[in-house]
C-alpha atoms as a PDB file:
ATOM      1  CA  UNK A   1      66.042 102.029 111.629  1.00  0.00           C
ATOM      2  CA  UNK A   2      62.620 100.305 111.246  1.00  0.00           C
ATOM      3  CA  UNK A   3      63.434  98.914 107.592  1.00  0.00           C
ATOM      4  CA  UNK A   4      65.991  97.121 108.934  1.00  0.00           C
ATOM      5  CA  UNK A   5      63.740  95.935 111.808  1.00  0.00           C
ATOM      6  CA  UNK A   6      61.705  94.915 109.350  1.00  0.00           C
ATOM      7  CA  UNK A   7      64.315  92.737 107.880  1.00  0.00           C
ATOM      8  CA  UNK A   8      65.637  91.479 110.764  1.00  0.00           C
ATOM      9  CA  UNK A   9      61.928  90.033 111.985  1.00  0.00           C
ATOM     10  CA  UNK A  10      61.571  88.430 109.047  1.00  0.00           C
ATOM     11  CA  UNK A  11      64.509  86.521 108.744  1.00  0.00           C
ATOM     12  CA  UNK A  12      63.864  85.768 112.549  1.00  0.00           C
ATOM     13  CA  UNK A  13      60.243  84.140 111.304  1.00  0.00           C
ATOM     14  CA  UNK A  14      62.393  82.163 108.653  1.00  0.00           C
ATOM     15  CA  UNK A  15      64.620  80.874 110.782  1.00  0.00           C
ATOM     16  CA  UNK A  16      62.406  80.044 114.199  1.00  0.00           C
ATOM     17  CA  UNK A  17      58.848  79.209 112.476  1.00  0.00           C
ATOM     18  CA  UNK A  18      56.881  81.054 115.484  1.00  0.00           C
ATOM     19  CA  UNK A  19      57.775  83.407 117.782  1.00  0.00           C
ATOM     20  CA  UNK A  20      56.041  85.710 120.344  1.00  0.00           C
ATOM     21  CA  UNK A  21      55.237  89.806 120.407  1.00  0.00           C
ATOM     22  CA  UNK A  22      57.259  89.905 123.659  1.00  0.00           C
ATOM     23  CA  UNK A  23      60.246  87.332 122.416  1.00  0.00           C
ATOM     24  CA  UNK A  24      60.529  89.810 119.665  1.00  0.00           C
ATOM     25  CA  UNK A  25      60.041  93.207 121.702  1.00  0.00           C
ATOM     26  CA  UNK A  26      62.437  91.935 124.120  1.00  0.00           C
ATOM     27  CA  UNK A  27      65.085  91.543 121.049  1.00  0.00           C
ATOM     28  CA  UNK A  28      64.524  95.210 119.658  1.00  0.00           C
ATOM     29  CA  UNK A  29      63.662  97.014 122.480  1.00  0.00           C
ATOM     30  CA  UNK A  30      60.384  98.281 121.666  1.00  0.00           C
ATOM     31  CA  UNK A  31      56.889  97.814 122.741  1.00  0.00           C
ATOM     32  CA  UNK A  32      54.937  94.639 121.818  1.00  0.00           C
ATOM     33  CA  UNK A  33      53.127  97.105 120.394  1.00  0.00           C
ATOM     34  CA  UNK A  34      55.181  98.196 117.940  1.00  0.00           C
ATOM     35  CA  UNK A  35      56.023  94.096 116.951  1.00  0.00           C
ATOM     36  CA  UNK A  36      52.076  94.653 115.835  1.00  0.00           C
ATOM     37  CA  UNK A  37      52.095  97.628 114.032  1.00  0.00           C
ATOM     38  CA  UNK A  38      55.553  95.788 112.256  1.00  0.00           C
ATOM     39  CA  UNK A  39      53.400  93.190 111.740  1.00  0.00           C
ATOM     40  CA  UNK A  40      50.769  94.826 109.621  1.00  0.00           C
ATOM     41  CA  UNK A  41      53.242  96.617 107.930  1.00  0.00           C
ATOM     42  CA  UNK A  42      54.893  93.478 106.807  1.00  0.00           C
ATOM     43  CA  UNK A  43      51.124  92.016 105.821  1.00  0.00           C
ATOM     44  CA  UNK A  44      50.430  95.154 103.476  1.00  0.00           C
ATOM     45  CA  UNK A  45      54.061  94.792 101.865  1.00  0.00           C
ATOM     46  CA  UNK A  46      53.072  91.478 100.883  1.00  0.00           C
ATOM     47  CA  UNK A  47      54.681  89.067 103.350  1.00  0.00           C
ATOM     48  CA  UNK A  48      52.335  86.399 104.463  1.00  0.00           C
ATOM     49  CA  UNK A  49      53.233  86.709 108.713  1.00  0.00           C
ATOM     50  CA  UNK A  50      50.075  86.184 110.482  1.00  0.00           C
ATOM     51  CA  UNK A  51      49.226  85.590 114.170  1.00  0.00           C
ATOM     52  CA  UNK A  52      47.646  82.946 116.352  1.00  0.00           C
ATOM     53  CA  UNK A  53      46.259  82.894 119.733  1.00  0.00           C
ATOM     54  CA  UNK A  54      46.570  80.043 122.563  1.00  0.00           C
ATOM     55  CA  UNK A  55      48.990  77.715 124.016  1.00  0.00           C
ATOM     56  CA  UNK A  56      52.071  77.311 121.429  1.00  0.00           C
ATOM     57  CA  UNK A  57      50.653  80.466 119.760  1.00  0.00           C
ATOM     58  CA  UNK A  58      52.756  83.647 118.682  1.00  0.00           C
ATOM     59  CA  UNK A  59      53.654  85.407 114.541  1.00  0.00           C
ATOM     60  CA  UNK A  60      54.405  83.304 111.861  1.00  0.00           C
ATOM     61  CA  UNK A  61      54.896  82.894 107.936  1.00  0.00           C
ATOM     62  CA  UNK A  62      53.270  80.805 106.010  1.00  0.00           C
ATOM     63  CA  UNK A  63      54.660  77.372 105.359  1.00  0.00           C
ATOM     64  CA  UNK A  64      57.620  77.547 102.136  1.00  0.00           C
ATOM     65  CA  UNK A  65      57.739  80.993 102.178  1.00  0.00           C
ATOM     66  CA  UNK A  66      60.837  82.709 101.150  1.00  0.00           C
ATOM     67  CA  UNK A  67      62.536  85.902 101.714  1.00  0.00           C
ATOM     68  CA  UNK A  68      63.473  86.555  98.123  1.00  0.00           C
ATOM     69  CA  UNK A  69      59.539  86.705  97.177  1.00  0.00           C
ATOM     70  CA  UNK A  70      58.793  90.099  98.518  1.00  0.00           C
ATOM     71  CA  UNK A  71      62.021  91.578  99.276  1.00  0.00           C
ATOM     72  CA  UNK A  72      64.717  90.530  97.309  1.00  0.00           C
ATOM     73  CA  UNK A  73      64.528  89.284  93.817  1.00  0.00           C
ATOM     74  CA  UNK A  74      66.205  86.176  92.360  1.00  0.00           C
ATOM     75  CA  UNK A  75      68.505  87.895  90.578  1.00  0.00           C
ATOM     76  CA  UNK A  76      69.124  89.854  93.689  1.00  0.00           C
ATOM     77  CA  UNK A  77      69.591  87.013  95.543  1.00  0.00           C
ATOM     78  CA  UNK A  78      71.831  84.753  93.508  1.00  0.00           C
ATOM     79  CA  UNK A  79      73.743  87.923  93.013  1.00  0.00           C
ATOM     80  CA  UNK A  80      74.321  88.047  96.857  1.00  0.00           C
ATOM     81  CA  UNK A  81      75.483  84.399  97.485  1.00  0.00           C
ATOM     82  CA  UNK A  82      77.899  84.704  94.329  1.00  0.00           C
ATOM     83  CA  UNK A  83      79.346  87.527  96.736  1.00  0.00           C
ATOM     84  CA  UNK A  84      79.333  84.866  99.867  1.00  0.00           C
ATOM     85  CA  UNK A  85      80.798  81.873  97.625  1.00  0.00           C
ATOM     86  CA  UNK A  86      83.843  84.427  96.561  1.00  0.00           C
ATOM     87  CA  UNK A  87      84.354  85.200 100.410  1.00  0.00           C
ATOM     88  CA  UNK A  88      84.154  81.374 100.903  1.00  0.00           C
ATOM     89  CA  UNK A  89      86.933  80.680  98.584  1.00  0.00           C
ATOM     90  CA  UNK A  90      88.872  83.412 100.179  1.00  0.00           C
ATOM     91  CA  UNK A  91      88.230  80.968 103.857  1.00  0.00           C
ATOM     92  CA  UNK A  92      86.850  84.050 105.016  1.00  0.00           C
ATOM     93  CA  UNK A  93      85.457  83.449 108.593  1.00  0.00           C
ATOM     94  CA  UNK A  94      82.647  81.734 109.551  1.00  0.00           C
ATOM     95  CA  UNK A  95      81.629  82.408 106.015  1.00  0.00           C
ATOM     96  CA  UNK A  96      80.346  78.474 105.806  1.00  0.00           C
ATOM     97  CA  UNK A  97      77.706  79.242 108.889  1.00  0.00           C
ATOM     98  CA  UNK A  98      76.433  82.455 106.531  1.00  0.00           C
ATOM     99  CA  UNK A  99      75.904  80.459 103.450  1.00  0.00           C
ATOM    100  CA  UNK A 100      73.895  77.951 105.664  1.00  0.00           C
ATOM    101  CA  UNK A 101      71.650  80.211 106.641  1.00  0.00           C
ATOM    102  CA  UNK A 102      72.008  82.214 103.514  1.00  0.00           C
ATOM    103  CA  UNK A 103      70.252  78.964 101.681  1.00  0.00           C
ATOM    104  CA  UNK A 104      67.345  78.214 104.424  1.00  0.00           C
ATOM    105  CA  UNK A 105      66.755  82.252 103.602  1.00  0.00           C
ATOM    106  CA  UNK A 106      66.489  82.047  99.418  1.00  0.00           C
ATOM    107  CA  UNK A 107      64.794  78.249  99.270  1.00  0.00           C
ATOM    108  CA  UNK A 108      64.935  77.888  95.684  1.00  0.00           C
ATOM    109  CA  UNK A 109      68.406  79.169  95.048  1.00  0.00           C
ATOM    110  CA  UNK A 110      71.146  76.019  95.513  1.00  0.00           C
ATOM    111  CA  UNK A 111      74.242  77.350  97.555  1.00  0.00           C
ATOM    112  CA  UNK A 112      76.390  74.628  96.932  1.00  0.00           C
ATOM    113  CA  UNK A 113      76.532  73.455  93.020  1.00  0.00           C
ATOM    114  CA  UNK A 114      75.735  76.562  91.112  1.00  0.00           C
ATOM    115  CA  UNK A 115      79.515  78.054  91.300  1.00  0.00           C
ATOM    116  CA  UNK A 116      82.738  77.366  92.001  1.00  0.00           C
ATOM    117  CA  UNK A 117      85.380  79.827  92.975  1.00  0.00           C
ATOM    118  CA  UNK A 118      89.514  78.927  92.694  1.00  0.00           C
ATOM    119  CA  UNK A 119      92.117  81.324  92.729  1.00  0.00           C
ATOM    120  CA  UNK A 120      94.506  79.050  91.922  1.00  0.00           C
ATOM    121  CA  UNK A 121      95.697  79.485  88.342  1.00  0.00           C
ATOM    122  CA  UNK A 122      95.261  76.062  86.017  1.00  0.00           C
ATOM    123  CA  UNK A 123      98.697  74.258  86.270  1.00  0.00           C
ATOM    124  CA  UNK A 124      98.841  74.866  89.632  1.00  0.00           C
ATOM    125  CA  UNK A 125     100.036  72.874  92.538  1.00  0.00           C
ATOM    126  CA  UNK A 126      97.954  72.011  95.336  1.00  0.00           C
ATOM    127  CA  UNK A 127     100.064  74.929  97.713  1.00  0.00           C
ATOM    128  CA  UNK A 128      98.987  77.722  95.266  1.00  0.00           C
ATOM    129  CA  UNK A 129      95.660  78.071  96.938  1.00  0.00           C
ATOM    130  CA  UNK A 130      96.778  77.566 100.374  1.00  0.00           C
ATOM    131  CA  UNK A 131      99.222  80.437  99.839  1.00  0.00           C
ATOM    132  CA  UNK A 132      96.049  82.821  98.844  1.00  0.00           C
ATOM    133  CA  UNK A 133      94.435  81.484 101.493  1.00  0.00           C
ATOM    134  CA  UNK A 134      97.200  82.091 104.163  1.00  0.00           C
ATOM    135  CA  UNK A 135      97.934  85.508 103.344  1.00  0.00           C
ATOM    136  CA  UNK A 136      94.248  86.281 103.450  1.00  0.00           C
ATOM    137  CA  UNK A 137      93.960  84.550 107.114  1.00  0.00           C
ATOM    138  CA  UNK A 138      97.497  86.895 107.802  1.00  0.00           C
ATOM    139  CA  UNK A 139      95.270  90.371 106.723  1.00  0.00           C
ATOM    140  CA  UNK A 140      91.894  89.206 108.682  1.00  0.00           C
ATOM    141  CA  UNK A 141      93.689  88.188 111.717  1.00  0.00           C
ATOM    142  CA  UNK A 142      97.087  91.381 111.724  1.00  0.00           C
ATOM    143  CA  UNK A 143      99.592  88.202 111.573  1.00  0.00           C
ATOM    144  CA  UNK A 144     103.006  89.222 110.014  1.00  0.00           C
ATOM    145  CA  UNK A 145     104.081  86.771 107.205  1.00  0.00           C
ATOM    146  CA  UNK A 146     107.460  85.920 105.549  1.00  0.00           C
ATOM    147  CA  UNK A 147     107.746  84.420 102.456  1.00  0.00           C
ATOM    148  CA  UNK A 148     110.582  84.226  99.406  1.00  0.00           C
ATOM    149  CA  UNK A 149     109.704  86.658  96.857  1.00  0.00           C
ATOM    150  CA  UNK A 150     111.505  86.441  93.496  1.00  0.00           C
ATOM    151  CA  UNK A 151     111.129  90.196  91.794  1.00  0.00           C
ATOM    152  CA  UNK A 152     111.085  90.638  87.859  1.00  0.00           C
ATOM    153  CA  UNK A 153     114.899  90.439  87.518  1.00  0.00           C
ATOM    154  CA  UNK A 154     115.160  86.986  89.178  1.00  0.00           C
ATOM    155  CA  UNK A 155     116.768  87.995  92.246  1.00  0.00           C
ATOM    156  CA  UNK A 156     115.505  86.299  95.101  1.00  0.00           C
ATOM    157  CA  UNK A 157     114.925  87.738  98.945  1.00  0.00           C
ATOM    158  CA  UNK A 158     113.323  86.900 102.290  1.00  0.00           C
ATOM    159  CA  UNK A 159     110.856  89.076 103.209  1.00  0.00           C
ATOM    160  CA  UNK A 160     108.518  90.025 106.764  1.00  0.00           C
ATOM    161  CA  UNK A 161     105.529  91.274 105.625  1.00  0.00           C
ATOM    162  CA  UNK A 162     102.682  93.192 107.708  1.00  0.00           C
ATOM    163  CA  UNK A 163     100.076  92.065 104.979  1.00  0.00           C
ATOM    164  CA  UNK A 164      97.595  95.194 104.413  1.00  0.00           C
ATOM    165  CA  UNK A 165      95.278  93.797 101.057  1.00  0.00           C
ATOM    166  CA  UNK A 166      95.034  91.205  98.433  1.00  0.00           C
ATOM    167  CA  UNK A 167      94.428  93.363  95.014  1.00  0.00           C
ATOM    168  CA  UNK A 168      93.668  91.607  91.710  1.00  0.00           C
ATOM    169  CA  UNK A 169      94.862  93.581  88.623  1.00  0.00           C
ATOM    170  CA  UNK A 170      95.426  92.993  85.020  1.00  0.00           C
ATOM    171  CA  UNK A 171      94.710  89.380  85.470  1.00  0.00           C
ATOM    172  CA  UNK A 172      96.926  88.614  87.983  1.00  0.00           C
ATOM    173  CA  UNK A 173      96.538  88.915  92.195  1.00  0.00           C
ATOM    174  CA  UNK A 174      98.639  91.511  94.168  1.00  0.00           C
ATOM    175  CA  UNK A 175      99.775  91.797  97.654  1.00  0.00           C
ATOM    176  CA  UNK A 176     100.317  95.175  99.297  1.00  0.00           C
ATOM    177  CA  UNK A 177     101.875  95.230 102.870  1.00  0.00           C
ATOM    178  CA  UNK A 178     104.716  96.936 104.648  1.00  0.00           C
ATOM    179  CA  UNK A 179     107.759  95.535 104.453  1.00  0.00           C
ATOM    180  CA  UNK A 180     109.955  95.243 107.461  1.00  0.00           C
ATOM    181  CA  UNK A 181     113.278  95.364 104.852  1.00  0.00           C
ATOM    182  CA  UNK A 182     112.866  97.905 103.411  1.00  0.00           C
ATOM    183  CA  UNK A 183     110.699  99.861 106.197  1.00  0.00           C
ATOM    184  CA  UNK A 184     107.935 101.121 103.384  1.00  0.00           C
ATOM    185  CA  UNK A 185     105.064  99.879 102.103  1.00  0.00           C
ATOM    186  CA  UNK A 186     105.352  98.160  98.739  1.00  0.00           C
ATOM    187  CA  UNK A 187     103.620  95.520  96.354  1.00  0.00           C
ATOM    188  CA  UNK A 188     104.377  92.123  95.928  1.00  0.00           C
ATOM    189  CA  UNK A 189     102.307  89.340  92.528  1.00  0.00           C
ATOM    190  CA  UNK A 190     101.554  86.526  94.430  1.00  0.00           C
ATOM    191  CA  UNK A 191     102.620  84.498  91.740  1.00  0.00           C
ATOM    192  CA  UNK A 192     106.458  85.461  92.759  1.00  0.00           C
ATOM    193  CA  UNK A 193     106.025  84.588  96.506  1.00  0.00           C
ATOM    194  CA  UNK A 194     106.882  81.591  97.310  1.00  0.00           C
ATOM    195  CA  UNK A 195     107.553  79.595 100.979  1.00  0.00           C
ATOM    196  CA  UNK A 196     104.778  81.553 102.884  1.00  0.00           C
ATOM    197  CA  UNK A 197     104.886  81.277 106.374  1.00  0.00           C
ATOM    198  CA  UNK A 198     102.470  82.390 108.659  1.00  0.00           C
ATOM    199  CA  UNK A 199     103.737  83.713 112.010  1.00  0.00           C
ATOM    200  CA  UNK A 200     102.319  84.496 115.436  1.00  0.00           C
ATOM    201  CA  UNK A 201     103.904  87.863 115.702  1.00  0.00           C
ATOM    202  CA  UNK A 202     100.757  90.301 115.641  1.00  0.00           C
ATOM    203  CA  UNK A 203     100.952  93.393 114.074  1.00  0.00           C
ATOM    204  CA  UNK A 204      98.904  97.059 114.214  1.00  0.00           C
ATOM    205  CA  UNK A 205      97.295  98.163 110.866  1.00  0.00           C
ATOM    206  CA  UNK A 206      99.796 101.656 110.060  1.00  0.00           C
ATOM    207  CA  UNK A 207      97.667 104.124 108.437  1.00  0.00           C
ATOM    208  CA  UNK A 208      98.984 105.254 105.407  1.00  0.00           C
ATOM    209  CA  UNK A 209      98.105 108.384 104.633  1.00  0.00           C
ATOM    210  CA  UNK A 210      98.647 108.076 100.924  1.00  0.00           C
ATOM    211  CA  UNK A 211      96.115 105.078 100.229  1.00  0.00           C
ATOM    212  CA  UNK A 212      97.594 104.770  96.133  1.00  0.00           C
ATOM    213  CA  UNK A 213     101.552 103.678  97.863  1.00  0.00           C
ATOM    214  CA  UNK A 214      99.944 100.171  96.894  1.00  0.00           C
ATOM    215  CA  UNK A 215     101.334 100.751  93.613  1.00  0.00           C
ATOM    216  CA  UNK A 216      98.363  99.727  91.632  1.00  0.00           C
ATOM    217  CA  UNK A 217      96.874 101.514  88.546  1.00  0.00           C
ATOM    218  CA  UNK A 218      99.534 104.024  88.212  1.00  0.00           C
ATOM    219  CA  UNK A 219     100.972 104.358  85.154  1.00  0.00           C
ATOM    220  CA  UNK A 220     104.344 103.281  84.079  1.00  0.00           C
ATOM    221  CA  UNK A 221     107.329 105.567  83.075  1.00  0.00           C
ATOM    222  CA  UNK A 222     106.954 104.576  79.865  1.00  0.00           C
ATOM    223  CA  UNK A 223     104.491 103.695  77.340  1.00  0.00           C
ATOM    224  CA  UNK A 224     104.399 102.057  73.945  1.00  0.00           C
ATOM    225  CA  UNK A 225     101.639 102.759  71.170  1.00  0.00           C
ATOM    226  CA  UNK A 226     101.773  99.081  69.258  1.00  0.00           C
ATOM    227  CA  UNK A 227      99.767  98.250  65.800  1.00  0.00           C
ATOM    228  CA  UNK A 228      99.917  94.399  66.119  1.00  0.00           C
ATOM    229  CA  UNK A 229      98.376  91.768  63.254  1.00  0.00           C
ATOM    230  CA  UNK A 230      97.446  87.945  64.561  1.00  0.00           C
ATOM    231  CA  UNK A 231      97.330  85.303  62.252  1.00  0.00           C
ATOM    232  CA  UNK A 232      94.243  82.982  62.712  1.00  0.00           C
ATOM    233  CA  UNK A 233      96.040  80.380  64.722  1.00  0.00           C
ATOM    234  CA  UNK A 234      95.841  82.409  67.607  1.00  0.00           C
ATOM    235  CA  UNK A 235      92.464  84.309  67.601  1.00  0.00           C
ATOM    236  CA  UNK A 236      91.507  82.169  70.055  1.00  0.00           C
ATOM    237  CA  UNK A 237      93.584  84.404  72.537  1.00  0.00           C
ATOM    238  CA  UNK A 238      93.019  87.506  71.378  1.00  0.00           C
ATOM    239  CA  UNK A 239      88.985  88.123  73.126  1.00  0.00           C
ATOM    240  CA  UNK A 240      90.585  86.758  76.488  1.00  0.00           C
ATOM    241  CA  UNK A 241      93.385  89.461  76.062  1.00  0.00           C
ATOM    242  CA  UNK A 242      91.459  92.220  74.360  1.00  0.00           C
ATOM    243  CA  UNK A 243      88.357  94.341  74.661  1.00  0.00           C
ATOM    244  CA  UNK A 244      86.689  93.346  71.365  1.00  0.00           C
ATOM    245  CA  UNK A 245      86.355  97.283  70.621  1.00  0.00           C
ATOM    246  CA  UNK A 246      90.061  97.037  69.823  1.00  0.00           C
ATOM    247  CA  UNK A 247      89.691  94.193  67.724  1.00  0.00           C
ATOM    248  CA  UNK A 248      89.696  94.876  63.466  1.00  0.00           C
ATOM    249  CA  UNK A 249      89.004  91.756  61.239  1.00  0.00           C
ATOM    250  CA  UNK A 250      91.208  91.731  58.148  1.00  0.00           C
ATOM    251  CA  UNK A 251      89.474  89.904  54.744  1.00  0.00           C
ATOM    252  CA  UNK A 252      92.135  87.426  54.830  1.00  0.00           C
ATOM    253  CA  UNK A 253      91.525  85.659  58.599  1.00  0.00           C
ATOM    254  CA  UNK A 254      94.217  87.653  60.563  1.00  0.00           C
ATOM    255  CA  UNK A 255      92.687  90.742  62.834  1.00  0.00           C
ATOM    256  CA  UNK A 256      94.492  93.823  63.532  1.00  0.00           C
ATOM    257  CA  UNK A 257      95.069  95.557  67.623  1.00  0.00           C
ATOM    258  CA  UNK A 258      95.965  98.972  68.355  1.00  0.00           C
ATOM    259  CA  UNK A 259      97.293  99.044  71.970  1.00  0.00           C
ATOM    260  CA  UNK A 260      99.156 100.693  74.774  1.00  0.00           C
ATOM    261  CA  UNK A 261     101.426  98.578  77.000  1.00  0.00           C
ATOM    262  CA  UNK A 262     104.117  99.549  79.209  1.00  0.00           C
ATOM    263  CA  UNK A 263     107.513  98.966  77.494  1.00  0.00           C
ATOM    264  CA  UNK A 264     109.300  96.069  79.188  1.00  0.00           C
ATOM    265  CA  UNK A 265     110.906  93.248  79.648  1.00  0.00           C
ATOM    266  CA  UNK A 266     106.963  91.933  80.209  1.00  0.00           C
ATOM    267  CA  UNK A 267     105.430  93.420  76.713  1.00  0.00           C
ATOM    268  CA  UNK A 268     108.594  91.774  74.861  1.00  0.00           C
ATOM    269  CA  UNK A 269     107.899  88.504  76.549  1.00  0.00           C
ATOM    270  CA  UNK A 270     104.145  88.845  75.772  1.00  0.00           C
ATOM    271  CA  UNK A 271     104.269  89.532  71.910  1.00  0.00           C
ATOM    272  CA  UNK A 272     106.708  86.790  71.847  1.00  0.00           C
ATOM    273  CA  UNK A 273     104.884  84.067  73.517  1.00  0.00           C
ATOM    274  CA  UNK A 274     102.383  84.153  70.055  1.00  0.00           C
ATOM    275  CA  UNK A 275     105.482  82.827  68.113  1.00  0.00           C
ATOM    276  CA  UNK A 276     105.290  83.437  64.543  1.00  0.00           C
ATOM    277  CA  UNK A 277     101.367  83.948  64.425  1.00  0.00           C
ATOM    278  CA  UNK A 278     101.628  87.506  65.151  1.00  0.00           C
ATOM    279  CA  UNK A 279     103.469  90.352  63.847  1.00  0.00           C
ATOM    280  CA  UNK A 280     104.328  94.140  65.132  1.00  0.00           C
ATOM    281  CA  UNK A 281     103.093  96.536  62.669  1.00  0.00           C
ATOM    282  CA  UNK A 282     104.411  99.594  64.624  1.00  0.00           C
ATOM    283  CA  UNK A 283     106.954 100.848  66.013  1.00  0.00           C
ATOM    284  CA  UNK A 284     109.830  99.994  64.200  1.00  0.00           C
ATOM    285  CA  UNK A 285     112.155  99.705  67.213  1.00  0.00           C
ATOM    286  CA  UNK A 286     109.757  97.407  68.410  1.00  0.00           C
ATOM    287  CA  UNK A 287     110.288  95.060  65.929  1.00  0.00           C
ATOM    288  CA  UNK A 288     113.837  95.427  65.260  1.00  0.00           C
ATOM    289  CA  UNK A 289     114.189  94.208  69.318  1.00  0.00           C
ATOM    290  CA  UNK A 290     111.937  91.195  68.509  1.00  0.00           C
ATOM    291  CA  UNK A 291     113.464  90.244  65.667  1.00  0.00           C
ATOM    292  CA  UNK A 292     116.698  90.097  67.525  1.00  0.00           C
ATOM    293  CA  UNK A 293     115.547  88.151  70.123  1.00  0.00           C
ATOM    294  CA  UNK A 294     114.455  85.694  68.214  1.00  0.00           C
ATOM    295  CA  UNK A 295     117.089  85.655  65.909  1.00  0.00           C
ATOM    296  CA  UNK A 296     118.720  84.894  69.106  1.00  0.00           C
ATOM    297  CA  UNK A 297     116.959  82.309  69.927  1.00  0.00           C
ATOM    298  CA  UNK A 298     116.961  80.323  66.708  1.00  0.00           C
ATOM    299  CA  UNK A 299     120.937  80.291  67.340  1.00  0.00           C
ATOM    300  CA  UNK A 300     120.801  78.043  70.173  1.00  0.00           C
ATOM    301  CA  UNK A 301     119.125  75.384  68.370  1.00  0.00           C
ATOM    302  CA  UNK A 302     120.998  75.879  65.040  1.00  0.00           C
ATOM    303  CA  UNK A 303     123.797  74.884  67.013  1.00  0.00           C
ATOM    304  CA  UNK A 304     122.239  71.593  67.316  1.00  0.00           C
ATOM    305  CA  UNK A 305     121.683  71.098  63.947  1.00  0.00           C
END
């Protein structure tokens, strides 16, 4: 298409200073006539390419020109390399080469120091990133992985994995694969795998025919309408947590959340991990099983006492 001629010519005048009509013909196929009639469609958009005659001669841009001036905005553009910078964190290939050239392309826009992108969660050792990073090399390049995976329940297993996609949902990363125990595709939290190993068994992408068997955004079995009430000491948790829509300020300090969770072992743990600065409003069964757990857990340090 000739917009994306267009494009492409200019990033070539960027990149190479001066080229010739027949360089540049040669490239697209077309005419050298048509490399003029490009040019002067360029010059009315705006973009200062002119032409000079002689030894050494050829099209050119103007001296500190920069692509994001007529084409792309600023916003556009630092838009675009946060994209490349979350592909570079992800060691995506030859994604370091891009950003080079990215940053001779948008001249006032620094690649390097504006943002930094870890998947890693804070706490973490060093081999939490190089796991991400080797299962994403596994899905680029079809290599089948094993790894220890430790499911909700505790049990433990060793599992081969043809690693399909890295998902990231409800604040926490997800990887979907087909697993050769269990012959089916099914969905692992990265947080749970542990020993990844990286083999040099190539696999071939199945095609699933049912693209939601990754598991993610269907809704549980069971749901759980909860009125909750947190005590100041932990507001500080509640915008990371909640949409502020949800969010009802009380006169006295504490704030009020309506909310549907799935009903599990996870929701239980959740609530609890805010100690004794929040409190379940409804349902009732939901507080009768927190107050038993940590009636519970008070016991094992009375015992102390």
């Amino acid at each position: 298409m000739k917009i994306n001629r267009l494009l492409e010519l200019t990033i070539i005048l960027l990149n190479k200073g001066t080229i010739t009509a027949k360089e540049l013909a040669e490239r697209f196929g077309v005419s050298a006539r048509t490399i003029y009639r490009d040019v002067d469609v360029l010059s009315s958009a705006g973009v200062p390419v002119f032409m000079s005659k002689g030894n050494g001669g050829g099209i050119s841009l103007l001296d500190n020109y920069s692509l994001n001036k007529a084409l792309i905005s600023e916003h556009e553009s630092e838009s675009l390399l946060l994209a490349l910078k979350t592909l570079q964190a992800a060691k995506y290939p030859e994604i370091d080469a891009v950003l080079d050239k990215i940053g001779a392309v948008f001249k006032n826009v620094d690649t390097t120091d504006w943002v930094n992108i870890d998947f890693s969660p804070w706490g973490s050792n060093p081999n939490e990133y190089s796991k991400f990073t080797d299962i994403k090399k596994a899905i680029l390049e079809r290599m089948i992985i094993t790894f220890d995976y430790i499911n909700a329940d505790g049990g433990r297993s060793n599992r081969s994995i043809e690693p399909m996609k890295l998902i990231f949902k409800g604040q926490a990363w997800y990887l979907w694969g087909y697993c050769n125990l269990v012959q089916d595709f099914r969905v692992f939290r990265i947080s749970r795998i542990k020993n990844v190993i990286v083999t040099n068994s190539v696999f071939i992408r199945r095609n699933s025919k049912d693209r939601r068997k990754d598991g993610i955004g269907k809704p549980p079995k069971k749901l759980v309408k909860l009125r909750l009430k947190f005590y100041p000491e932990v507001l500080y948790r509640l915008y990371d947590d909640f949409d502020d829509g949800l969010i009802i300020k009380n006169t006295d300090g504490t704030c009020d959340v309506t909310v549907t969770f799935p009903e599990d072992e996870w929701v239980y743990g959740y609530m609890l991990s805010f100690g004794c600065y929040m409190e379940v409003l409804e349902p009732e069964h939901i507080r009768d099983i927190l107050s038993d757990r940590m009636k519970k857990a008070l016991g094992f340090y009375e015992k102390h006492l």
